[in-house]
Protein backbone atom coordinates (compact mmCIF):
# COMPACT_ATOMS: atom_id res chain seq x y z
CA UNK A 1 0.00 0.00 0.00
CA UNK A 2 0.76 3.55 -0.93
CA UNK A 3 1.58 5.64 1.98
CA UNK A 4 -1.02 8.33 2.60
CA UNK A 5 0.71 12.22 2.22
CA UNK A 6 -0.16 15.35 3.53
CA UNK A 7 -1.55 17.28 0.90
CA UNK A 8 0.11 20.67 2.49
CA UNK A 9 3.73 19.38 2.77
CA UNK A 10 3.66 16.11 0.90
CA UNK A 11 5.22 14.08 3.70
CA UNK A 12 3.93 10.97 4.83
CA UNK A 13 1.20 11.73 7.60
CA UNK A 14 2.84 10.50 10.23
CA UNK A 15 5.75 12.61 9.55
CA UNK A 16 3.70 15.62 8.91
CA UNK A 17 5.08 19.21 9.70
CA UNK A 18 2.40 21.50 9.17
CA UNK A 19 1.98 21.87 12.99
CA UNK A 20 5.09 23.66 12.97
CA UNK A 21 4.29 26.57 10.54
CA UNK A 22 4.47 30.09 11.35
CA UNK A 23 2.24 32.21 9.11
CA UNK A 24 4.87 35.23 8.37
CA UNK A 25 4.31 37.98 5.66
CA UNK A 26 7.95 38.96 4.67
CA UNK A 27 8.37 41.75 3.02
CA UNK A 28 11.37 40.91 0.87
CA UNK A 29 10.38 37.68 -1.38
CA UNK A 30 12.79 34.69 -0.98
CA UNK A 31 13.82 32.62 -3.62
CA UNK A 32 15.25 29.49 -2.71
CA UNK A 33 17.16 27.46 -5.31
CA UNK A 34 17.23 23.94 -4.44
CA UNK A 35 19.52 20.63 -5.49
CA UNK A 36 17.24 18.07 -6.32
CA UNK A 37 18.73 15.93 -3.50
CA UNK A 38 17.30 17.98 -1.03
CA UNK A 39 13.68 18.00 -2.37
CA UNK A 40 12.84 14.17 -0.88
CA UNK A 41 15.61 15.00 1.81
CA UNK A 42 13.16 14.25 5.40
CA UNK A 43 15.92 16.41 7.26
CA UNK A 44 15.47 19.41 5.11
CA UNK A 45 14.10 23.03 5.88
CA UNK A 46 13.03 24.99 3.14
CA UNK A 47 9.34 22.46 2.80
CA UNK A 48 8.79 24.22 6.77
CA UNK A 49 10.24 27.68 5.37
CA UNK A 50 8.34 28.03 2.39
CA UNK A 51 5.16 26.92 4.20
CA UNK A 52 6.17 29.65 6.29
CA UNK A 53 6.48 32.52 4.35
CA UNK A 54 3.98 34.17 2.29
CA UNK A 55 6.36 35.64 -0.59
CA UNK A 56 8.78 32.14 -1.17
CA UNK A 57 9.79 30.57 -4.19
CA UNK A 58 11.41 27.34 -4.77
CA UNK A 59 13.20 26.56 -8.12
CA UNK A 60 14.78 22.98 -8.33
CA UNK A 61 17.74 22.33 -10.25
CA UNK A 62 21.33 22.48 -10.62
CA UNK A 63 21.64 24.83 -13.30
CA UNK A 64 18.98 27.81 -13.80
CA UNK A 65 19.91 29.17 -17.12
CA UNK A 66 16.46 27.91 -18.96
CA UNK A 67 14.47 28.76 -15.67
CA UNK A 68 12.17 31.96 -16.87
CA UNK A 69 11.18 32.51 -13.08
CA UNK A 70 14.73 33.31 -12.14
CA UNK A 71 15.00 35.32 -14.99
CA UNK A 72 11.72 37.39 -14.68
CA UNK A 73 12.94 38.10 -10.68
CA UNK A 74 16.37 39.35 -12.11
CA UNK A 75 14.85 41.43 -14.21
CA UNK A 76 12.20 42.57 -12.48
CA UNK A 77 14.36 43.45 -9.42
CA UNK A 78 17.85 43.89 -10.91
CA UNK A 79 20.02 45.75 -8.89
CA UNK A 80 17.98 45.09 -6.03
CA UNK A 81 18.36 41.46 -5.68
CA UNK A 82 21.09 39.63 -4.16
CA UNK A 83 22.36 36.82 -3.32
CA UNK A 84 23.25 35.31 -0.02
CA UNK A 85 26.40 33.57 -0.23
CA UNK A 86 29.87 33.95 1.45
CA UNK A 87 31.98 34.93 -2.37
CA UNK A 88 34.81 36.76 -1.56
CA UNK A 89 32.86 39.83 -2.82
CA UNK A 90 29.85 39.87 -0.29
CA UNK A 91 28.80 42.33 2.15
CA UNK A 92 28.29 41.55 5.63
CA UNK A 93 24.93 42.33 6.93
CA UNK A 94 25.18 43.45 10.50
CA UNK A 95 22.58 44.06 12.65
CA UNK A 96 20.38 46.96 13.64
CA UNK A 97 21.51 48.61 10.27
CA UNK A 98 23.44 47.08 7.00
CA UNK A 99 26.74 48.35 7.46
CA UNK A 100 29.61 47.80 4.97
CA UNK A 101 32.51 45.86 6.70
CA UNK A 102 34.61 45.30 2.95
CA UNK A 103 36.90 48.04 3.17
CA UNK A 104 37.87 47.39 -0.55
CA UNK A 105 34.18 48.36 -1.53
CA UNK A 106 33.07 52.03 -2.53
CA UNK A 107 30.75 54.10 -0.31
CA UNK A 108 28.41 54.02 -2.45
CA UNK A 109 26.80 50.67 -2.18
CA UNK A 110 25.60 51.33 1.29
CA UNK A 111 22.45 53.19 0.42
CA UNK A 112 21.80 50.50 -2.20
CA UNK A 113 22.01 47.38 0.12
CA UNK A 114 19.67 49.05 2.20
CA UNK A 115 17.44 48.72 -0.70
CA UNK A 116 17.29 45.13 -0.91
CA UNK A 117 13.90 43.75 -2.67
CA UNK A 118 14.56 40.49 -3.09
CA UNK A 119 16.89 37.40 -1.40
CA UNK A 120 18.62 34.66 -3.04
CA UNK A 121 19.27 31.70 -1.34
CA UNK A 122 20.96 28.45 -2.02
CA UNK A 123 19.50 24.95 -0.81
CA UNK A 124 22.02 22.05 -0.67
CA UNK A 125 25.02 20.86 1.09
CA UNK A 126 27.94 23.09 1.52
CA UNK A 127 29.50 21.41 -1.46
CA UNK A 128 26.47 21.16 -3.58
CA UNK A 129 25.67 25.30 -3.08
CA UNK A 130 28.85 25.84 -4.11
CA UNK A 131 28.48 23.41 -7.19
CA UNK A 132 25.35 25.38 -7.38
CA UNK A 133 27.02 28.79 -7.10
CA UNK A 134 29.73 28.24 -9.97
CA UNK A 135 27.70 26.75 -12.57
CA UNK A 136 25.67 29.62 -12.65
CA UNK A 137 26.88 32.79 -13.95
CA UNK A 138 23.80 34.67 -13.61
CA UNK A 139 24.62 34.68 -9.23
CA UNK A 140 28.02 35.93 -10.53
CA UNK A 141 26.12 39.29 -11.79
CA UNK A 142 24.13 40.08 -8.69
CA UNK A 143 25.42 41.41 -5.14
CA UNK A 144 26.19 39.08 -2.47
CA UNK A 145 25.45 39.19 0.92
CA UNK A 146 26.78 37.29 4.08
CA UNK A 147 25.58 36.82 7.92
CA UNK A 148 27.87 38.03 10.61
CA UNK A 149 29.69 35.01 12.18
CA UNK A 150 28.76 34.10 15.46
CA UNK A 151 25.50 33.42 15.11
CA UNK A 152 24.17 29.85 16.58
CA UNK A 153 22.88 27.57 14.99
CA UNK A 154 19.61 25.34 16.27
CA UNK A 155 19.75 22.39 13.90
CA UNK A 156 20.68 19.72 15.39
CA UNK A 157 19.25 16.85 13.35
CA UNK A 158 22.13 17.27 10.59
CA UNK A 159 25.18 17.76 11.06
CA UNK A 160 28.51 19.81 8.66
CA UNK A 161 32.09 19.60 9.24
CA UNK A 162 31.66 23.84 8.16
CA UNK A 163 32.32 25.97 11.00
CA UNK A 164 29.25 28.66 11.69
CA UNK A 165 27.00 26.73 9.25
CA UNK A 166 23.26 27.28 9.99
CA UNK A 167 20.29 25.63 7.70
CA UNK A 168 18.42 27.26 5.01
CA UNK A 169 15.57 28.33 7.21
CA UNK A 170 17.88 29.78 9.85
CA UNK A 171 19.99 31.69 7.20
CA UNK A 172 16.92 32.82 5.80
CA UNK A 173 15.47 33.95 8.98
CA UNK A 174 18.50 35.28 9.71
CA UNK A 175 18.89 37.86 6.83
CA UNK A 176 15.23 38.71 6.44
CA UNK A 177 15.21 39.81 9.68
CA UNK A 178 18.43 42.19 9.45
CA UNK A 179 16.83 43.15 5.47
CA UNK A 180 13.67 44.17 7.14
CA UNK A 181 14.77 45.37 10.59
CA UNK A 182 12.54 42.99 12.41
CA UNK A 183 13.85 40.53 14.21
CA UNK A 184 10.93 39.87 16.51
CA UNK A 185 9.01 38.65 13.44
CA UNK A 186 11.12 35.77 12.47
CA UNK A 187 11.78 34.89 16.19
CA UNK A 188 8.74 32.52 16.20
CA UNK A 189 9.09 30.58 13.50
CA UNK A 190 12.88 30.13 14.71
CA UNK A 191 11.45 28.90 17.83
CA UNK A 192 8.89 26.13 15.75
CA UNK A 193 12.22 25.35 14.17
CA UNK A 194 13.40 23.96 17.77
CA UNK A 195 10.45 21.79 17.78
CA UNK A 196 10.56 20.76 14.08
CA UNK A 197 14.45 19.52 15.19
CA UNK A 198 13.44 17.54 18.33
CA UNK A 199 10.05 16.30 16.07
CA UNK A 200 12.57 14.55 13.59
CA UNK A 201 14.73 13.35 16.43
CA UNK A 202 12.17 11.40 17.39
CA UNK A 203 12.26 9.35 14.05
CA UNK A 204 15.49 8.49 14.33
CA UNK A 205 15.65 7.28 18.30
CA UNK A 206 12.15 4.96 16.99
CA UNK A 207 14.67 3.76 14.67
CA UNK A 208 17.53 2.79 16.57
C-alpha cells in the first residue's frame, strides 16, 4: 500500500510538519534554489520555510539558465536582488543597520544594500551550493550578501564539518530579519524550528 501524504507538505502523515508553521508575511520575497537531492531529503528546511512565508519561491535544479522565473525576478528586481552567499565579494549584513565591513568596496553601495527587494538563497550541502554557485553565472552578476559570524545555529538533526554553518531556514530567517529590521518577526518561527528539530529526532531514536 501507498503511503497516505499530507496534501500541504507532501510528507507521509505521520511525519507531517504542518503543525510547525508560522504564518509570516515577509516583506522581501525569498527565492530558494534547491539541489534536487534535497527536495525528498526528510531532514530538510526549506518544505517548513516556504510553508512559512507568504512571498517564497522554490526553483529545483542544478543549473537555472532555462528557468524563466529566475529570470523574470532578475529582471524585475535587478540591482535590487542579491544573493546570499559567502563569495569573496559579499557584504556583511550586520545588525540593527546594514553596514559595509569590505573596506575594498566604494561608499556608495551602502544606500543600495539598504534597498534590498529580493533574497537569493541556495539549498544544498555546503558542497552542492557551491556546485550550485559556480555553474551559474547569472549569481556571478548580482550582489552578495553574508551573515555576521557568530550566530548559533539550532539544527541539530544534521550535522557539517563547516564551521558557523546554519540551515536554510535559519539563514533565511536570519537575513530577512536584518533586510527588514525585524527581528521579533522571524523569532517565532525560529522557535517552531526547535520543535521541528526535536520532532525529527524522534524518528530516528524509533529507529535505533
Amino acid at each position: 500500500m501507498s503511503r497516505v501524504l499530507c496534501q500541504q507538505c507532501q510528507r507521509p502523515e505521520k511525519a507531517c510538519i504542518c503543525a510547525f508553521t508560522v504564518a509570516i508575511d515577509n516583506h522581501i520575497p525569498v527565492i530558494v534554489l534547491q539541489h534536487p537531492s534535497e527536495v525528498k531529503q526528510s531532514k530538510g528546511t526549506v518544505s517548513l520555510l516556504k510553508q512559512s512565508l507568504t512571498n517564497c519561491e522554490v526553483i529545483v535544479g542544478e543549473t537555472f539558465a532555462d528557468s524563466d522565473i529566475l529570470r523574470q525576478r532578475l529582471i524585475q528586481y535587478a540591482d535590487n536582488i542579491v544573493l546570499l552567499y559567502p563569495s569573496k565579494q559579499a557584504l556583511t549584513l550586520n545588525f540593527p543597520a546594514l553596514t559595509i565591513t569590505d573596506n575594498n568596496q566604494s561608499e556608495d553601495i551602502e544606500p543600495k544594500l539598504s534597498e534590498i527587494k529580493c533574497i537569493i538563497i541556495l539549498d544544498g550541502t555546503w558542497k552542492k551550493a557551491y556546485r550550485m554557485f559556480m555553474s551559474n553565472a547569472c549569481l556571478h552578476n548580482i550582489k552578495h550578501i553574508v551573515l555576521p559570524q557568530g550566530i548559533a545555529s539550532l539544527y541539530e538533526i544534521r550535522k557539517t564539518k563547516k564551521d558557523h554553518a546554519l540551515s536554510s531556514l535559519e539563514a533565511c530567517c536570519h537575513a530577512l530579519a536584518r533586510v527588514e529590521n525585524e527581528p521579533e518577526k522571524y523569532q517565532n518561527l525560529l522557535n517552531s524550528f526547535v520543535k521541528f528539530n526535536k520532532f525529527q529526532q524522534s524518528f530516528s531514536q524509533h529507529s535505533d
